[in-house]
PDB file of N, CA and C in Angstrom:
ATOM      1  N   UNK A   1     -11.052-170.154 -23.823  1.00  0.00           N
ATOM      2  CA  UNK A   1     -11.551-170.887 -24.979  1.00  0.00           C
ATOM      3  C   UNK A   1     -10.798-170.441 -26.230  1.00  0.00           C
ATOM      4  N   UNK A   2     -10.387-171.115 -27.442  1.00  0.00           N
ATOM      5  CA  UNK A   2     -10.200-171.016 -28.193  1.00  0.00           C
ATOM      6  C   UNK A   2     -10.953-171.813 -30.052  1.00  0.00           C
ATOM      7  N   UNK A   3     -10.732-171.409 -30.567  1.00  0.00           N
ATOM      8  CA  UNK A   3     -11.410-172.332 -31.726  1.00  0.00           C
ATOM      9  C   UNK A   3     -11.663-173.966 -31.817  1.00  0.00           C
ATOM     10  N   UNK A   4     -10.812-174.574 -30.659  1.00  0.00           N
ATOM     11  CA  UNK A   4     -10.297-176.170 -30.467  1.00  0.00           C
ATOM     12  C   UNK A   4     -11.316-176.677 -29.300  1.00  0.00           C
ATOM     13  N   UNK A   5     -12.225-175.220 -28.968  1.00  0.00           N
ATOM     14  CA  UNK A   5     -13.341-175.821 -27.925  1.00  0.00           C
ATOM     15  C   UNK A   5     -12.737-174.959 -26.765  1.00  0.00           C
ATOM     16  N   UNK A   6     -13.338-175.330 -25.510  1.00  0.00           N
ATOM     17  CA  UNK A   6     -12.937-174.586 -23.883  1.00  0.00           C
ATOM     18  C   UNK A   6     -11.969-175.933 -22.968  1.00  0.00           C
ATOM     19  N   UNK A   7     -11.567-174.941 -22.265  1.00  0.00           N
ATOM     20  CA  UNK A   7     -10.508-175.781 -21.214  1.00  0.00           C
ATOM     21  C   UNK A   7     -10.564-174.629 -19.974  1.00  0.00           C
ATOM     22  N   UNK A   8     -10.203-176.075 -19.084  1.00  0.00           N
ATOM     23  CA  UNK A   8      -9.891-175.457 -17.631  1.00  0.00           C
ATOM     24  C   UNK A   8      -8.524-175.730 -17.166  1.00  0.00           C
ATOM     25  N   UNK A   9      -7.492-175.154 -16.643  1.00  0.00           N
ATOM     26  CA  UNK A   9      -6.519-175.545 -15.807  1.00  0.00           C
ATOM     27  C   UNK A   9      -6.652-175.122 -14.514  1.00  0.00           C
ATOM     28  N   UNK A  10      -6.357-176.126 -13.650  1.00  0.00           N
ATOM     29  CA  UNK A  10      -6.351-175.735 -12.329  1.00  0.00           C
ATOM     30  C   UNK A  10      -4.878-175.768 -11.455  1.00  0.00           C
ATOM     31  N   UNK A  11      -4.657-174.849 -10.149  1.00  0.00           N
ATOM     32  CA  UNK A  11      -3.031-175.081 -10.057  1.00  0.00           C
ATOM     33  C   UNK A  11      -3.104-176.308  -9.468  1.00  0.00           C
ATOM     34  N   UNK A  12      -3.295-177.294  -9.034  1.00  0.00           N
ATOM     35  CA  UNK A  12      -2.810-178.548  -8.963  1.00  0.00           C
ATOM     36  C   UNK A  12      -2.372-179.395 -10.196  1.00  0.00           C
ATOM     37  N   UNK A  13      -2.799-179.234 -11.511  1.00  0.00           N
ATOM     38  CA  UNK A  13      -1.953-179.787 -12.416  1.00  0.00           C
ATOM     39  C   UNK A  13      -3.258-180.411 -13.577  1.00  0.00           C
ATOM     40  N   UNK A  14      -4.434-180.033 -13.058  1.00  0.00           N
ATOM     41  CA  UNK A  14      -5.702-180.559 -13.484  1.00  0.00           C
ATOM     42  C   UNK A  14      -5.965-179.978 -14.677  1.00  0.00           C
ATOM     43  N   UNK A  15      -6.052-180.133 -16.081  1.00  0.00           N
ATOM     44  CA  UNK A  15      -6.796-179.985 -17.328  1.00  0.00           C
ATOM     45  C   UNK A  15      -7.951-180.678 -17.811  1.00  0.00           C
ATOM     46  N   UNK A  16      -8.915-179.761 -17.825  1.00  0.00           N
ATOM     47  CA  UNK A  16     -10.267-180.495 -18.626  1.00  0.00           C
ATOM     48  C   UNK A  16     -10.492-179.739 -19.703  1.00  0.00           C
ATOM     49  N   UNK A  17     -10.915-180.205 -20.559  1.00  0.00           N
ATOM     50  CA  UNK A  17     -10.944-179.749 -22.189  1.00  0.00           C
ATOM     51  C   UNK A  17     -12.622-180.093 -22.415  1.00  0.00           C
ATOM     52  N   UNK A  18     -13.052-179.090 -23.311  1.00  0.00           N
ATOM     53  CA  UNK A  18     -14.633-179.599 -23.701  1.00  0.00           C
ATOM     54  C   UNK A  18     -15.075-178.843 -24.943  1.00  0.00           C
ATOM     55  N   UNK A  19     -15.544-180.000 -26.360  1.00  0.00           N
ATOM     56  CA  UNK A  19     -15.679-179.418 -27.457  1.00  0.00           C
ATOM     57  C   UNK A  19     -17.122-179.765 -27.868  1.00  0.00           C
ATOM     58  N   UNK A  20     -17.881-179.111 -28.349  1.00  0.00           N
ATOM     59  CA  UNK A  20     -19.278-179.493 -29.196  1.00  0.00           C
ATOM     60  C   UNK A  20     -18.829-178.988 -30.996  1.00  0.00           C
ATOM     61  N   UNK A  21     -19.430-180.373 -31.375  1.00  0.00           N
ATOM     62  CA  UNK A  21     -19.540-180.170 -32.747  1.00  0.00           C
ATOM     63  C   UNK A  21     -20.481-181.263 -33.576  1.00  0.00           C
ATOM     64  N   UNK A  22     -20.907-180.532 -34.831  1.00  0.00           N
ATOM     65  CA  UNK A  22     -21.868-181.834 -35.750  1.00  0.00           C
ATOM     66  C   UNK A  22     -21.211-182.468 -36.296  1.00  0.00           C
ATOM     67  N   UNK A  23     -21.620-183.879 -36.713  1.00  0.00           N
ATOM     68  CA  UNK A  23     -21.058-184.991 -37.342  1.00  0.00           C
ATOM     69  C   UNK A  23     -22.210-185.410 -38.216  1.00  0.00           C
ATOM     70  N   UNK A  24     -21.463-185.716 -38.949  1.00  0.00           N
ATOM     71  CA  UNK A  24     -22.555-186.368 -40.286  1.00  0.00           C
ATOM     72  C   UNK A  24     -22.535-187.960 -40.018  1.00  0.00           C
ATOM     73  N   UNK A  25     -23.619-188.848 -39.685  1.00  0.00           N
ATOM     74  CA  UNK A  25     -24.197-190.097 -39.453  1.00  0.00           C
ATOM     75  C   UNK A  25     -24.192-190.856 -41.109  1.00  0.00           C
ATOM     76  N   UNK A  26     -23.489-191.528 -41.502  1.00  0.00           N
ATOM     77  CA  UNK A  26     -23.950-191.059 -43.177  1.00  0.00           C
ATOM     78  C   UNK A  26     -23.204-192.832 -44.101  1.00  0.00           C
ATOM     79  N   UNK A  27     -22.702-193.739 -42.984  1.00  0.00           N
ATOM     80  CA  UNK A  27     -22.360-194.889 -43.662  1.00  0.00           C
ATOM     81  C   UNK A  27     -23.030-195.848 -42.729  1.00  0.00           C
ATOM     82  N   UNK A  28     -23.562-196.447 -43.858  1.00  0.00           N
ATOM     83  CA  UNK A  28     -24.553-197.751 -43.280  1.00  0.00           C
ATOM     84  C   UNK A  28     -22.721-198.921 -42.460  1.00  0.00           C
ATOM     85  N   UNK A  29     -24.135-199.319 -41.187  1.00  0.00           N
ATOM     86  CA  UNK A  29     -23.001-200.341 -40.525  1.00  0.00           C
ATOM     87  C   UNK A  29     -23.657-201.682 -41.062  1.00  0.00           C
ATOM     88  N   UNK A  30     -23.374-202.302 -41.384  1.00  0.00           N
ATOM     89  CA  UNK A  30     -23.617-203.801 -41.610  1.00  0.00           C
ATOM     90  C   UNK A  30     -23.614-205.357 -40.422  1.00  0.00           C
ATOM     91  N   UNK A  31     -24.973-205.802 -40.147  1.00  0.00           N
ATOM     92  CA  UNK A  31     -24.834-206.218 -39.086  1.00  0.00           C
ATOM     93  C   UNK A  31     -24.344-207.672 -39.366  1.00  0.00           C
ATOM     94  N   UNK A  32     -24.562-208.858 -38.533  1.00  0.00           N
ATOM     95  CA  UNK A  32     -23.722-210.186 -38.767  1.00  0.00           C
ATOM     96  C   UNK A  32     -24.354-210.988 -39.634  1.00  0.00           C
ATOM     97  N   UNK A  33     -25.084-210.430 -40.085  1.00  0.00           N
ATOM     98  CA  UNK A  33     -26.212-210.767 -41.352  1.00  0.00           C
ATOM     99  C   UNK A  33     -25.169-210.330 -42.972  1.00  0.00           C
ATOM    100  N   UNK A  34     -24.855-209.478 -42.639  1.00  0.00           N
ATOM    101  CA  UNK A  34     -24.536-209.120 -43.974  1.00  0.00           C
ATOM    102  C   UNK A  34     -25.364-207.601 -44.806  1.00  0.00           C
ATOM    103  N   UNK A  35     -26.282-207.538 -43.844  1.00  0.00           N
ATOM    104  CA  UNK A  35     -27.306-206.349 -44.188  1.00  0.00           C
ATOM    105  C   UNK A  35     -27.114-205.433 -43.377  1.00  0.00           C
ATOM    106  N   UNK A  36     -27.243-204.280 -43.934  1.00  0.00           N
ATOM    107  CA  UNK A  36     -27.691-202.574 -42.940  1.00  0.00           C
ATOM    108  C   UNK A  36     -28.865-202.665 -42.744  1.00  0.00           C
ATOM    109  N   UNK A  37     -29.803-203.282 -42.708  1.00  0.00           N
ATOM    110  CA  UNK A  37     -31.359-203.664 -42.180  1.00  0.00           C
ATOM    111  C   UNK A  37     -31.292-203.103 -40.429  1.00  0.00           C
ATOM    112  N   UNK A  38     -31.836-201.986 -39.880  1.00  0.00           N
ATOM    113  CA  UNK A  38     -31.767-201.576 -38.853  1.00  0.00           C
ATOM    114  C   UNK A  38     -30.616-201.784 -37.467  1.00  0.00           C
ATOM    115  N   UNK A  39     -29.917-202.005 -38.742  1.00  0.00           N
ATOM    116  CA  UNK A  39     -27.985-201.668 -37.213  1.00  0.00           C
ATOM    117  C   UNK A  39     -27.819-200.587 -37.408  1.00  0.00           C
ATOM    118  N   UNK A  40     -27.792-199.599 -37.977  1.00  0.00           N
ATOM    119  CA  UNK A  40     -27.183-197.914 -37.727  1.00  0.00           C
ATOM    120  C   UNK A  40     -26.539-197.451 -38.898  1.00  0.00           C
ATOM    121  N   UNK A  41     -25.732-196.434 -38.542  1.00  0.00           N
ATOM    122  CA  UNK A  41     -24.891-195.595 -39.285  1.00  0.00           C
ATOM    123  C   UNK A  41     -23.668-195.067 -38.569  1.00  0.00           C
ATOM    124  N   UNK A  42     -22.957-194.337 -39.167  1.00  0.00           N
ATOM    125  CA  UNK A  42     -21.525-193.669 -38.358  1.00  0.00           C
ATOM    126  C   UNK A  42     -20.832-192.925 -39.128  1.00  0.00           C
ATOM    127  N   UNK A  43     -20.543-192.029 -38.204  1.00  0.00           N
ATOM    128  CA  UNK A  43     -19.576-190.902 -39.119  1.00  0.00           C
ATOM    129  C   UNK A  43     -18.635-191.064 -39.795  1.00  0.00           C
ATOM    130  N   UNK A  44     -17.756-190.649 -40.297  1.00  0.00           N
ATOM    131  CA  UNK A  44     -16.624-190.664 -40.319  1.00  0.00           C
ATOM    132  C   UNK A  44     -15.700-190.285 -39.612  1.00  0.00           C
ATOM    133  N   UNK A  45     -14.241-190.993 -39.243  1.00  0.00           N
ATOM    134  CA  UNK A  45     -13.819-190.443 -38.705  1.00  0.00           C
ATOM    135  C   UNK A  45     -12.794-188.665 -38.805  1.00  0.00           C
ATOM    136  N   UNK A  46     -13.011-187.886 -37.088  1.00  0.00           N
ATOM    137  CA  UNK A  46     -12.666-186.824 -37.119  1.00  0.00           C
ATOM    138  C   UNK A  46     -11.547-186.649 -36.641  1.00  0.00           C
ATOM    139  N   UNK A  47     -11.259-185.271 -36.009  1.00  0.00           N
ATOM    140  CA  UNK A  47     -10.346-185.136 -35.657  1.00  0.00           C
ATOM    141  C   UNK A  47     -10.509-184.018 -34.417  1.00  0.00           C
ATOM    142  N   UNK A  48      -9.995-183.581 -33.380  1.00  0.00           N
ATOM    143  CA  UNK A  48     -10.652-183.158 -32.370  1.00  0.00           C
ATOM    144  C   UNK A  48      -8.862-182.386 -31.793  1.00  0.00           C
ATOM    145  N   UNK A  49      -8.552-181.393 -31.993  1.00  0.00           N
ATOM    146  CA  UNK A  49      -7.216-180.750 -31.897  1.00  0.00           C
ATOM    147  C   UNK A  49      -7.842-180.291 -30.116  1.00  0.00           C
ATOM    148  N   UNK A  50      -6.913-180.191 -29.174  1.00  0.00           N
ATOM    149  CA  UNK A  50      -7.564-180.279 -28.127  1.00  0.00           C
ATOM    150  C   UNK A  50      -7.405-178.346 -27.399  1.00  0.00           C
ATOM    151  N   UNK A  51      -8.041-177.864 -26.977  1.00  0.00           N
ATOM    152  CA  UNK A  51      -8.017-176.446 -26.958  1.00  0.00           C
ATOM    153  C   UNK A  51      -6.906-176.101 -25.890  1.00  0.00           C
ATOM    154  N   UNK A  52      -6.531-176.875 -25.350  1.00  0.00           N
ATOM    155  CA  UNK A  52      -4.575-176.747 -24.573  1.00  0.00           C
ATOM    156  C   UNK A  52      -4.216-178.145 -24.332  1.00  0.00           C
ATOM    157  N   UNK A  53      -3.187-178.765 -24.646  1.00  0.00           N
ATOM    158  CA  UNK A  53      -2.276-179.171 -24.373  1.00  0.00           C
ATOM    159  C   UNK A  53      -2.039-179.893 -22.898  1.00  0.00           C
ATOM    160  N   UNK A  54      -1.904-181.856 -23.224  1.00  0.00           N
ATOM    161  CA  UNK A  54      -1.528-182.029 -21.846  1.00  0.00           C
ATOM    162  C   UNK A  54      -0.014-182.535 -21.402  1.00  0.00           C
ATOM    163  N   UNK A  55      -0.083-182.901 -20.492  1.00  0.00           N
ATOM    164  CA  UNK A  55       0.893-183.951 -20.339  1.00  0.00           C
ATOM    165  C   UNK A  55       1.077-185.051 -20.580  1.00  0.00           C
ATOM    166  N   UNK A  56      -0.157-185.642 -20.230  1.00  0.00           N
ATOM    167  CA  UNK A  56       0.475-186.906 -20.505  1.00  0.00           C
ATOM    168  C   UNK A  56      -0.995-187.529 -21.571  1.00  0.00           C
ATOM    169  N   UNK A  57      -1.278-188.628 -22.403  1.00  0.00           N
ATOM    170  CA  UNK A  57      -2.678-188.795 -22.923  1.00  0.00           C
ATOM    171  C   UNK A  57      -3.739-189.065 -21.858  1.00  0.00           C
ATOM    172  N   UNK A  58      -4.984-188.004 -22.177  1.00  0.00           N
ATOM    173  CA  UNK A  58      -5.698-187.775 -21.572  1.00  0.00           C
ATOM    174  C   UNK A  58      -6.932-188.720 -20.902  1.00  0.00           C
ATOM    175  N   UNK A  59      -7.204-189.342 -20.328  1.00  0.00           N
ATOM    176  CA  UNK A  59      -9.038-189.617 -20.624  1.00  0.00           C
ATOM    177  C   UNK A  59      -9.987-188.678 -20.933  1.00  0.00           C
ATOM    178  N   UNK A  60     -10.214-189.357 -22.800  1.00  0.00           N
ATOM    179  CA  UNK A  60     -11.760-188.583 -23.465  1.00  0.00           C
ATOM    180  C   UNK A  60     -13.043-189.833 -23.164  1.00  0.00           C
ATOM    181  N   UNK A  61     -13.791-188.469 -23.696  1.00  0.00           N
ATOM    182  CA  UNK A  61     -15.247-189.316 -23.469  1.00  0.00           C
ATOM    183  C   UNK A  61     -16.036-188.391 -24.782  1.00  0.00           C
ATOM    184  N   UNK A  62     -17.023-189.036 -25.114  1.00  0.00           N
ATOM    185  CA  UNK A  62     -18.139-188.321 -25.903  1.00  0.00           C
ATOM    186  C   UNK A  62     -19.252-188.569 -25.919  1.00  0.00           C
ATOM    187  N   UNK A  63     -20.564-188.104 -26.123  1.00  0.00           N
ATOM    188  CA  UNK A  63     -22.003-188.150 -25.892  1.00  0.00           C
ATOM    189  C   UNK A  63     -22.892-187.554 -27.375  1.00  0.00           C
ATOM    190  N   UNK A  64     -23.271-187.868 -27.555  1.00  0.00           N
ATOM    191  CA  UNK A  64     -24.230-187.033 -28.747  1.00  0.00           C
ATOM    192  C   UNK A  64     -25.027-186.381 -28.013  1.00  0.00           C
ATOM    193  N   UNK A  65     -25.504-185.706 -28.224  1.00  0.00           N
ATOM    194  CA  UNK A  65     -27.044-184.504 -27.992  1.00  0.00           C
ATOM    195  C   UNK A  65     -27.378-183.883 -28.707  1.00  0.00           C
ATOM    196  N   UNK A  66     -28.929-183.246 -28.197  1.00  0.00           N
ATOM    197  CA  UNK A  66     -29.715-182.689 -29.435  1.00  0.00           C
ATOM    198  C   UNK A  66     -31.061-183.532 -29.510  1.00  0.00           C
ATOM    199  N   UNK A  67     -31.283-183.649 -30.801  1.00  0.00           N
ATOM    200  CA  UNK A  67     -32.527-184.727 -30.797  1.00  0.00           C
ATOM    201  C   UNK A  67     -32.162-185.770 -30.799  1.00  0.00           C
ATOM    202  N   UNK A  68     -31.025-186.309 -31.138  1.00  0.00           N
ATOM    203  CA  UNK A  68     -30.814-188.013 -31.158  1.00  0.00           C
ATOM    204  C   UNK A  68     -29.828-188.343 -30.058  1.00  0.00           C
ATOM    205  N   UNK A  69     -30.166-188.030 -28.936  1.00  0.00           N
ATOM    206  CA  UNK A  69     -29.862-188.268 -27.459  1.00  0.00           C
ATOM    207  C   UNK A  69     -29.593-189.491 -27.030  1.00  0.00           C
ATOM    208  N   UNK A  70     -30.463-190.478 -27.250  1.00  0.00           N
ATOM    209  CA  UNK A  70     -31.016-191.800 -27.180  1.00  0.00           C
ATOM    210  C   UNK A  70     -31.022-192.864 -28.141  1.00  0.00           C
ATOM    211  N   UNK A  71     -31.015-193.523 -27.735  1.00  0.00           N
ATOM    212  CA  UNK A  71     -31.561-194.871 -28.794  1.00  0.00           C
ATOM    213  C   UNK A  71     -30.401-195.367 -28.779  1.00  0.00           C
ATOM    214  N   UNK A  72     -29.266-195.627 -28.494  1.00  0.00           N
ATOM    215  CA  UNK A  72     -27.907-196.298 -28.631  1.00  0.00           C
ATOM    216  C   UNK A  72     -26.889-195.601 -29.280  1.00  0.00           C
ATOM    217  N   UNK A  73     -27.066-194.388 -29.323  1.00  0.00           N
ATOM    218  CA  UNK A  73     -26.262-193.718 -30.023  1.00  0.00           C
ATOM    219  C   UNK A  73     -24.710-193.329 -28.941  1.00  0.00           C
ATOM    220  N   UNK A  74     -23.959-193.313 -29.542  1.00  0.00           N
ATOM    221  CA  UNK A  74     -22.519-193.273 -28.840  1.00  0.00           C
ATOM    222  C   UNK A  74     -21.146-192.661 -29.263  1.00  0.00           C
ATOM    223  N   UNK A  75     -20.422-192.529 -28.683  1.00  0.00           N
ATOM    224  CA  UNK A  75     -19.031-192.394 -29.484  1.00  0.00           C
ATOM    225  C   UNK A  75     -17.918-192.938 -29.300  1.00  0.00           C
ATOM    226  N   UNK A  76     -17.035-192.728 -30.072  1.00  0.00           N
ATOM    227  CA  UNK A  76     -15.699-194.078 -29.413  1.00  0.00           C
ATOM    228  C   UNK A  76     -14.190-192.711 -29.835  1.00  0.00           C
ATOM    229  N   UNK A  77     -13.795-192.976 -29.102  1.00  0.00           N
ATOM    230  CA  UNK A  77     -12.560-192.002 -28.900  1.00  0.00           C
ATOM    231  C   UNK A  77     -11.314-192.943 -29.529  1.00  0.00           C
ATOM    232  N   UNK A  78     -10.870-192.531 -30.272  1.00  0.00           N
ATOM    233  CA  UNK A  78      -9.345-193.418 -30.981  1.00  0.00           C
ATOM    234  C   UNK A  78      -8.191-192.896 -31.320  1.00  0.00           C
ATOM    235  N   UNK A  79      -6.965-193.361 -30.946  1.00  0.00           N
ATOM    236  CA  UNK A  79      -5.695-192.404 -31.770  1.00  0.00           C
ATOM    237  C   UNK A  79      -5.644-190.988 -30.475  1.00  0.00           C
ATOM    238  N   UNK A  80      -5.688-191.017 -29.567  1.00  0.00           N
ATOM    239  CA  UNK A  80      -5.798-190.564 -28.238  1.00  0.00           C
ATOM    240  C   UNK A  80      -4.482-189.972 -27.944  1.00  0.00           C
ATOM    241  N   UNK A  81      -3.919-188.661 -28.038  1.00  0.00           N
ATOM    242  CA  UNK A  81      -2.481-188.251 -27.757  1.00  0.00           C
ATOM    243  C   UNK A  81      -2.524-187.007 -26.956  1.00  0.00           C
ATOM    244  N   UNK A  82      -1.471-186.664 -26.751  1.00  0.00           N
ATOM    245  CA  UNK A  82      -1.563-185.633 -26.080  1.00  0.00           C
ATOM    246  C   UNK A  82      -2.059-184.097 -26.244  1.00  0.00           C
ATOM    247  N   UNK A  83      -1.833-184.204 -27.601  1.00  0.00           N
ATOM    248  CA  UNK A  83      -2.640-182.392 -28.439  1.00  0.00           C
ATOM    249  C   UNK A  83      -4.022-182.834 -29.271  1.00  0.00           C
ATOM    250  N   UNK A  84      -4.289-184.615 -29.610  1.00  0.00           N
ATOM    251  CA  UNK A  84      -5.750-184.549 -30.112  1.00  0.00           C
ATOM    252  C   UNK A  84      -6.166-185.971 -29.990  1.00  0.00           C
ATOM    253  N   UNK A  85      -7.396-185.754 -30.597  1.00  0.00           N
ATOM    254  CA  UNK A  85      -8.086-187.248 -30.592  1.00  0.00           C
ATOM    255  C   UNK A  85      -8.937-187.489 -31.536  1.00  0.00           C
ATOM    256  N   UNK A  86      -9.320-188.902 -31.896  1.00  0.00           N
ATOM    257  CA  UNK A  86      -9.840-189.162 -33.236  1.00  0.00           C
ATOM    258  C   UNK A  86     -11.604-189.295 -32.847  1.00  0.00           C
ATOM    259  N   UNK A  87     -12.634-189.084 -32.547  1.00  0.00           N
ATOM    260  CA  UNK A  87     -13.742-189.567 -32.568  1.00  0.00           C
ATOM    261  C   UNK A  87     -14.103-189.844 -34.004  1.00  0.00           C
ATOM    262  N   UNK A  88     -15.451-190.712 -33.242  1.00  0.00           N
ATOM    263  CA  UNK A  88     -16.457-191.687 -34.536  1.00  0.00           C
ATOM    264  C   UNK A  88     -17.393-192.069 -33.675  1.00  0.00           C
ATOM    265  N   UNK A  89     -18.620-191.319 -34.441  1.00  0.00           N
ATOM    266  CA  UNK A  89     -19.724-191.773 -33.717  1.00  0.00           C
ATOM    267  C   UNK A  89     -20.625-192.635 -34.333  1.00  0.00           C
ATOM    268  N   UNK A  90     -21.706-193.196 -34.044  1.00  0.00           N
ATOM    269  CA  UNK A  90     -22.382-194.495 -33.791  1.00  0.00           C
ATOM    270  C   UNK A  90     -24.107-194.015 -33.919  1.00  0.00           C
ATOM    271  N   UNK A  91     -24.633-194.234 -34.317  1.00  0.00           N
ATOM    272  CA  UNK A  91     -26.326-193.487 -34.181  1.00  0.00           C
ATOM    273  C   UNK A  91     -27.069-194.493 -35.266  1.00  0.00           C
ATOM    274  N   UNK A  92     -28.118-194.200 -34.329  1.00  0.00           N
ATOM    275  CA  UNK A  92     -29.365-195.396 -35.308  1.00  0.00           C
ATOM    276  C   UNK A  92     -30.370-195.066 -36.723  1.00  0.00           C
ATOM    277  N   UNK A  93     -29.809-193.970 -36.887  1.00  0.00           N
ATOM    278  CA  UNK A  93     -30.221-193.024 -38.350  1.00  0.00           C
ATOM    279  C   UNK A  93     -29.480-192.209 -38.922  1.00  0.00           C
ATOM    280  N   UNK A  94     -29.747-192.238 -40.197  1.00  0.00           N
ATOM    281  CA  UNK A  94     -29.059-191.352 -40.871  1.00  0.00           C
ATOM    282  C   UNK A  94     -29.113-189.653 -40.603  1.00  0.00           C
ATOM    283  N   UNK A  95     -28.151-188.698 -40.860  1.00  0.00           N
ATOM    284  CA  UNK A  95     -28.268-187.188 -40.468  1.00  0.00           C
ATOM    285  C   UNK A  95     -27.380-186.784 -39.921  1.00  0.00           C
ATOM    286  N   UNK A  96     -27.405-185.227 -39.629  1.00  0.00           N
ATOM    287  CA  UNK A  96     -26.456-184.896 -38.847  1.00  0.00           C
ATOM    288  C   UNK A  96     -26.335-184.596 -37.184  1.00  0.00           C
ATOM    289  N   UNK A  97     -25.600-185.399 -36.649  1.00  0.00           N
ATOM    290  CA  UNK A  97     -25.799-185.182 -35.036  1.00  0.00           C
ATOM    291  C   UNK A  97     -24.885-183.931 -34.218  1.00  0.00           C
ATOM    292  N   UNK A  98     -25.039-183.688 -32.819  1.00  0.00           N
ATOM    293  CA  UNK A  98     -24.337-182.770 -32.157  1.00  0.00           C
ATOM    294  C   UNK A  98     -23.864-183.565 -31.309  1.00  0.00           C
ATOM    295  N   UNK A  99     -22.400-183.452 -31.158  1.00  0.00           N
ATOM    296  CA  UNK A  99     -21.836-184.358 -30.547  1.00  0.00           C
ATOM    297  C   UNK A  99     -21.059-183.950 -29.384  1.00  0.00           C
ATOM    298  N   UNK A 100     -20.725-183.956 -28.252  1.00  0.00           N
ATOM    299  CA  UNK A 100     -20.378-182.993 -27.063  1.00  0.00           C
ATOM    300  C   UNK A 100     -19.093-184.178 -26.682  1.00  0.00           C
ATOM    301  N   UNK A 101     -17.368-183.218 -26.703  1.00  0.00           N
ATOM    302  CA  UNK A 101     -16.382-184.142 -26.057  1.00  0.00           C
ATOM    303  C   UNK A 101     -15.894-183.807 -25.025  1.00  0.00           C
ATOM    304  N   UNK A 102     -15.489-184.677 -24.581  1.00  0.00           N
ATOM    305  CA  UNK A 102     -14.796-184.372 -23.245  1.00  0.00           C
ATOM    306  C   UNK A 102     -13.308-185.053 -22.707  1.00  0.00           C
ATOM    307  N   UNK A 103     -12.312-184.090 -22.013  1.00  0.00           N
ATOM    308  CA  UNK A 103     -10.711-185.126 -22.038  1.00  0.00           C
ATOM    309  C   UNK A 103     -10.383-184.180 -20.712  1.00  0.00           C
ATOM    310  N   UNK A 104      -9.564-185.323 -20.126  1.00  0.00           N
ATOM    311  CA  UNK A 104      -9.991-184.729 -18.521  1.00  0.00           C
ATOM    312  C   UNK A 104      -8.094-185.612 -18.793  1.00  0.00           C
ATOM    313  N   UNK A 105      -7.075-185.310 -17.848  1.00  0.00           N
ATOM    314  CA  UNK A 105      -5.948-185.360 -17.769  1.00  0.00           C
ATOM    315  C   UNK A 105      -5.186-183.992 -16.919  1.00  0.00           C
ATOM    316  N   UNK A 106      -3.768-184.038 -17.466  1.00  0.00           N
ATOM    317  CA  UNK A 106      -3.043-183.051 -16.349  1.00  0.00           C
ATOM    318  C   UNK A 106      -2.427-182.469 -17.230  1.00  0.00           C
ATOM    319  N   UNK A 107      -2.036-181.138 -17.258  1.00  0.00           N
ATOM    320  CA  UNK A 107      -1.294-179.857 -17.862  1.00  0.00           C
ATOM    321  C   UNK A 107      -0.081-179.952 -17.337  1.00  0.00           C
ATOM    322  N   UNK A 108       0.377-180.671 -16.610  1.00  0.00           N
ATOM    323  CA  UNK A 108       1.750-180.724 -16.146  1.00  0.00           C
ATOM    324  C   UNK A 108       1.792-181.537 -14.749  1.00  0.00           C
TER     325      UNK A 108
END
């Protein structure tokens, strides 16, 4: 592990990477109405430096947890390279969430 979160390499060529961190929920989304009237909120976007290095761009994933587990809350992975990735998450209230990532790919 390092400051960028934990990783595994395995000798077949296997890297999995895994980071937890909070995100601030904090800009109204606007639904096809024209109103933030109960569509959500979303972070801003981050930045997610990956704790080793792959080969080639990875498949990420992300989950929120904590208390706001549920309710449609989500994340979307963007800008996806080989040393990082952009998340932005998605949640049905305002606050700060815990957000758990994940990038599964090959070290060589």
């Amino acid at each position: 592990s390092n400051a960028n979160g934990e990783f595994v390499k395995f000798a077949d060529g296997t890297l999995l990477c895994f980071q937890s961190f909070t995100v601030g929920a904090g800009t109204a989304i606007s639904n096809t109405f024209g109103t933030t009237s109960g569509v959500g909120y979303r972070s801003s976007d981050s930045a997610w430096t990956f704790p080793a290095a792959f080969f080639a761009n990875p498949f990420c994933s992300g989950s929120p947890t904590g208390r706001y587990d549920h309710g449609g809350a989500s994340v979307h992975l963007s800008n996806v390279s080989k040393t990082s990735a952009v998340p932005r998450a998605w949640f049905y209230a305002l606050g700060d969430y815990a957000v758990d990532l994940f990038a599964f790919g090959r070290w060589r």
